[in-house]
C-alpha atoms as a PDB file:
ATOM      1  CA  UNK A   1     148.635 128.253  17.242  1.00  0.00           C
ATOM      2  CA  UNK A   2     149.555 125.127  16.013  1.00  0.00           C
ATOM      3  CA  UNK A   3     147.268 123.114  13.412  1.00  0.00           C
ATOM      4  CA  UNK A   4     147.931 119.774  14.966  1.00  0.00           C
ATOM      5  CA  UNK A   5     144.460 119.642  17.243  1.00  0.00           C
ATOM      6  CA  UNK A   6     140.719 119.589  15.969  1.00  0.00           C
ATOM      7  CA  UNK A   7     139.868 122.796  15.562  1.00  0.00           C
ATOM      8  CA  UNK A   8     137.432 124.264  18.222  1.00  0.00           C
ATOM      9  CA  UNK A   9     133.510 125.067  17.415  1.00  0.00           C
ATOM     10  CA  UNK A  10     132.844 128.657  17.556  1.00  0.00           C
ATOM     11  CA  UNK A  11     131.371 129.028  21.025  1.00  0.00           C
ATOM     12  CA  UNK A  12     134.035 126.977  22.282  1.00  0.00           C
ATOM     13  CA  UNK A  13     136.710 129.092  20.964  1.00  0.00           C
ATOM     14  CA  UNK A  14     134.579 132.366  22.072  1.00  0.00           C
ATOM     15  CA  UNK A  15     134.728 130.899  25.467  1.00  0.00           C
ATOM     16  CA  UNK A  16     138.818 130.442  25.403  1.00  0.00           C
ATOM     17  CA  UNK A  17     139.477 133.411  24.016  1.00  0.00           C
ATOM     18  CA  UNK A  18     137.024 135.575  27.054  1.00  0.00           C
ATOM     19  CA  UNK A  19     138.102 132.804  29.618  1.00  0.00           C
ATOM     20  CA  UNK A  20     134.504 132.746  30.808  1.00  0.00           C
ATOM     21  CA  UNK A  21     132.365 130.333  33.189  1.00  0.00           C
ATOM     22  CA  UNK A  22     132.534 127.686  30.566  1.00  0.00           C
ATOM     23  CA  UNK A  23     135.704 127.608  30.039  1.00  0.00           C
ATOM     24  CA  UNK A  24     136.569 128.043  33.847  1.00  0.00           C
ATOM     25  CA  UNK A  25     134.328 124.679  34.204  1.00  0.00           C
ATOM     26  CA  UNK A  26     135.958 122.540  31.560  1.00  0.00           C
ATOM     27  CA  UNK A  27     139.983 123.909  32.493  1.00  0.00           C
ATOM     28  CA  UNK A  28     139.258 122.735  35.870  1.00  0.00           C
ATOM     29  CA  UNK A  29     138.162 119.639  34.905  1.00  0.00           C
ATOM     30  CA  UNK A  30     141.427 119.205  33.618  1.00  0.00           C
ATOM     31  CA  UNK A  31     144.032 120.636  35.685  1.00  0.00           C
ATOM     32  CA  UNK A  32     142.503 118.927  38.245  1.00  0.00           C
ATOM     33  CA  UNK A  33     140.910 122.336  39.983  1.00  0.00           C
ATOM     34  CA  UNK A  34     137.205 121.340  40.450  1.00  0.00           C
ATOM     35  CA  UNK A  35     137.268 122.619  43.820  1.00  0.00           C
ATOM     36  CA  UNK A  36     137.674 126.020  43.287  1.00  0.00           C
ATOM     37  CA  UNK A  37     134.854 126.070  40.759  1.00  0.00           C
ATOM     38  CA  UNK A  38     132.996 124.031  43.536  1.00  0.00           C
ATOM     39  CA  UNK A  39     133.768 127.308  46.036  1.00  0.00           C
ATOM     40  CA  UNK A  40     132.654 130.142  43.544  1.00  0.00           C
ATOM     41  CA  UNK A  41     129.051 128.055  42.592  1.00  0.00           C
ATOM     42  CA  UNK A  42     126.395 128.691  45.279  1.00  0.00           C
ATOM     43  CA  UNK A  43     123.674 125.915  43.763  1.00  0.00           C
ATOM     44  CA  UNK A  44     124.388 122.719  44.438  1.00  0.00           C
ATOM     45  CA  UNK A  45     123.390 121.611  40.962  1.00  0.00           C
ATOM     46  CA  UNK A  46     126.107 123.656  39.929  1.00  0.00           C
ATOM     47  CA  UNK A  47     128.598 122.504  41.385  1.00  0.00           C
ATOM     48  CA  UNK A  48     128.642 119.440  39.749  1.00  0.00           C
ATOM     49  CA  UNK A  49     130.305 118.295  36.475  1.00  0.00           C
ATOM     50  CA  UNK A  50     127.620 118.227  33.766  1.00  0.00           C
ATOM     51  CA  UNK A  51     128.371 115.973  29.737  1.00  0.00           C
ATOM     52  CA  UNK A  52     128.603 119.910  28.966  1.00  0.00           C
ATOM     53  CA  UNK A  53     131.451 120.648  31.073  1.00  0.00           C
ATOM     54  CA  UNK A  54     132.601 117.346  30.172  1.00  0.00           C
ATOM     55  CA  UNK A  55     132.181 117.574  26.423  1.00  0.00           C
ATOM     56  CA  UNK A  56     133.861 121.056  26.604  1.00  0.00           C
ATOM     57  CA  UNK A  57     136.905 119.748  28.301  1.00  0.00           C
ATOM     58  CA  UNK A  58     137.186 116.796  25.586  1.00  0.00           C
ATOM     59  CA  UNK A  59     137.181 119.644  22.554  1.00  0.00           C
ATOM     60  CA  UNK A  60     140.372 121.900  24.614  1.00  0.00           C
ATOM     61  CA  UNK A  61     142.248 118.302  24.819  1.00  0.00           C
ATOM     62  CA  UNK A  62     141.742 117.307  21.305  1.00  0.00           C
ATOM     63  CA  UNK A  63     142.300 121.257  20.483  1.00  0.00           C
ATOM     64  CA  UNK A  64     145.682 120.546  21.885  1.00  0.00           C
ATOM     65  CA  UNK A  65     145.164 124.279  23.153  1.00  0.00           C
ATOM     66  CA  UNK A  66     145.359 122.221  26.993  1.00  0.00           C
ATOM     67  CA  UNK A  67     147.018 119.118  28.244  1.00  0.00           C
ATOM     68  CA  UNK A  68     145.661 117.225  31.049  1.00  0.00           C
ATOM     69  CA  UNK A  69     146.760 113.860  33.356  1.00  0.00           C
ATOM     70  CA  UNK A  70     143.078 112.863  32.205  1.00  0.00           C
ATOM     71  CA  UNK A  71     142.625 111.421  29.151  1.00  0.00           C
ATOM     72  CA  UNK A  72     138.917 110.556  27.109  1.00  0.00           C
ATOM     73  CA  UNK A  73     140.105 108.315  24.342  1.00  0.00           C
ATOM     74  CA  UNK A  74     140.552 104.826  26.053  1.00  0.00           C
ATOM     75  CA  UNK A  75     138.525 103.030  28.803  1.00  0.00           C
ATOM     76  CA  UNK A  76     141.256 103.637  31.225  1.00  0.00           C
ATOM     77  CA  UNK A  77     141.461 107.167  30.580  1.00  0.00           C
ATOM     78  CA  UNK A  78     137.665 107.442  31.479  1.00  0.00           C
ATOM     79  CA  UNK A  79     137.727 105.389  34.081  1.00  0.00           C
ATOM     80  CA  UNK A  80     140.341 107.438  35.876  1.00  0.00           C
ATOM     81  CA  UNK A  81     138.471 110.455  35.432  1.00  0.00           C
ATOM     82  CA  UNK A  82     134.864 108.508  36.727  1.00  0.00           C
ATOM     83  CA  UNK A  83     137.175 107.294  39.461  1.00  0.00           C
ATOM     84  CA  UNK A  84     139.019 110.939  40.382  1.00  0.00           C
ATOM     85  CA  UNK A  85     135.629 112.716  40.480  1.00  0.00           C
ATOM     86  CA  UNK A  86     133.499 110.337  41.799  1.00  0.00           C
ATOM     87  CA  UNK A  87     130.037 112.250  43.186  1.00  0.00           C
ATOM     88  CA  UNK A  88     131.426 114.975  41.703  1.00  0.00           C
ATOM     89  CA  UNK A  89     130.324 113.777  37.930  1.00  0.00           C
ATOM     90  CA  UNK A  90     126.084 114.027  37.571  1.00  0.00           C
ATOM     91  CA  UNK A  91     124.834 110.636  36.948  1.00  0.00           C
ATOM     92  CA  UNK A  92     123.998 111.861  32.988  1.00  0.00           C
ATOM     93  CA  UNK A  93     127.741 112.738  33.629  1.00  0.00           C
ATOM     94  CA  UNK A  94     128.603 109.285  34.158  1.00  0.00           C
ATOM     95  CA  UNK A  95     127.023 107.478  31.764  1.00  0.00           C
ATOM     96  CA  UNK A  96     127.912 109.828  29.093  1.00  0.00           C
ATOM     97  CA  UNK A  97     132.233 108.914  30.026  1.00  0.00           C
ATOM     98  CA  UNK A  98     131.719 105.563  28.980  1.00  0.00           C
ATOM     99  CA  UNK A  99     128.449 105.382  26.681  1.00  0.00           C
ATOM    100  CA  UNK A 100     130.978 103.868  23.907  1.00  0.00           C
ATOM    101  CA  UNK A 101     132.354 101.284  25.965  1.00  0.00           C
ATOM    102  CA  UNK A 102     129.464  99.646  26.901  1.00  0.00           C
END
């Protein structure tokens, strides 16, 4: 593993290492491969990006452990991804993306 990244929280890094729902939520996220999680979640609540999933996704890019086309460090990046997902994104979801840009 390289040292480059920020080194994941604990929970994250139990979730990476046991691939679970968490981490199924935030990969998608990035590889673009939210409607496959949409498919496997009955609730409609859950089938919607929450700041967790969100959050989660942010620590695996700046882990470095992922790479994604969607980026959370600029404006541009976030507005892609608010863009991309649309609906998809809760409206907690939303604000959260660009909290530090307004």
């Amino acid at each position: 593993m390289n040292n480059m990244g920020m080194p994941l929280k604990p929970d994250d890094m139990q979730s990476l290492l046991t691939h679970d729902r968490r981490y199924q939520r935030a990969s998608a996220i990035l590889t673009d491969q939210w409607q496959r999680i949409m498919a496997d979640e009955e609730l409609a609540y859950r089938q919607q990006i929450t700041i967790d999933d969100l959050r989660f996704a942010k620590a695996l890019l700046a882990s470095e452990l992922l790479t994604s086309s969607f980026e959370f460090e600029h404006y541009a990046g976030v507005q892609h991804l608010r863009q991309h997902y649309g609906s998809h994104l809760t409206g907690a979801a939303q604000k959260w993306l660009v909290q530090k840009y307004l």
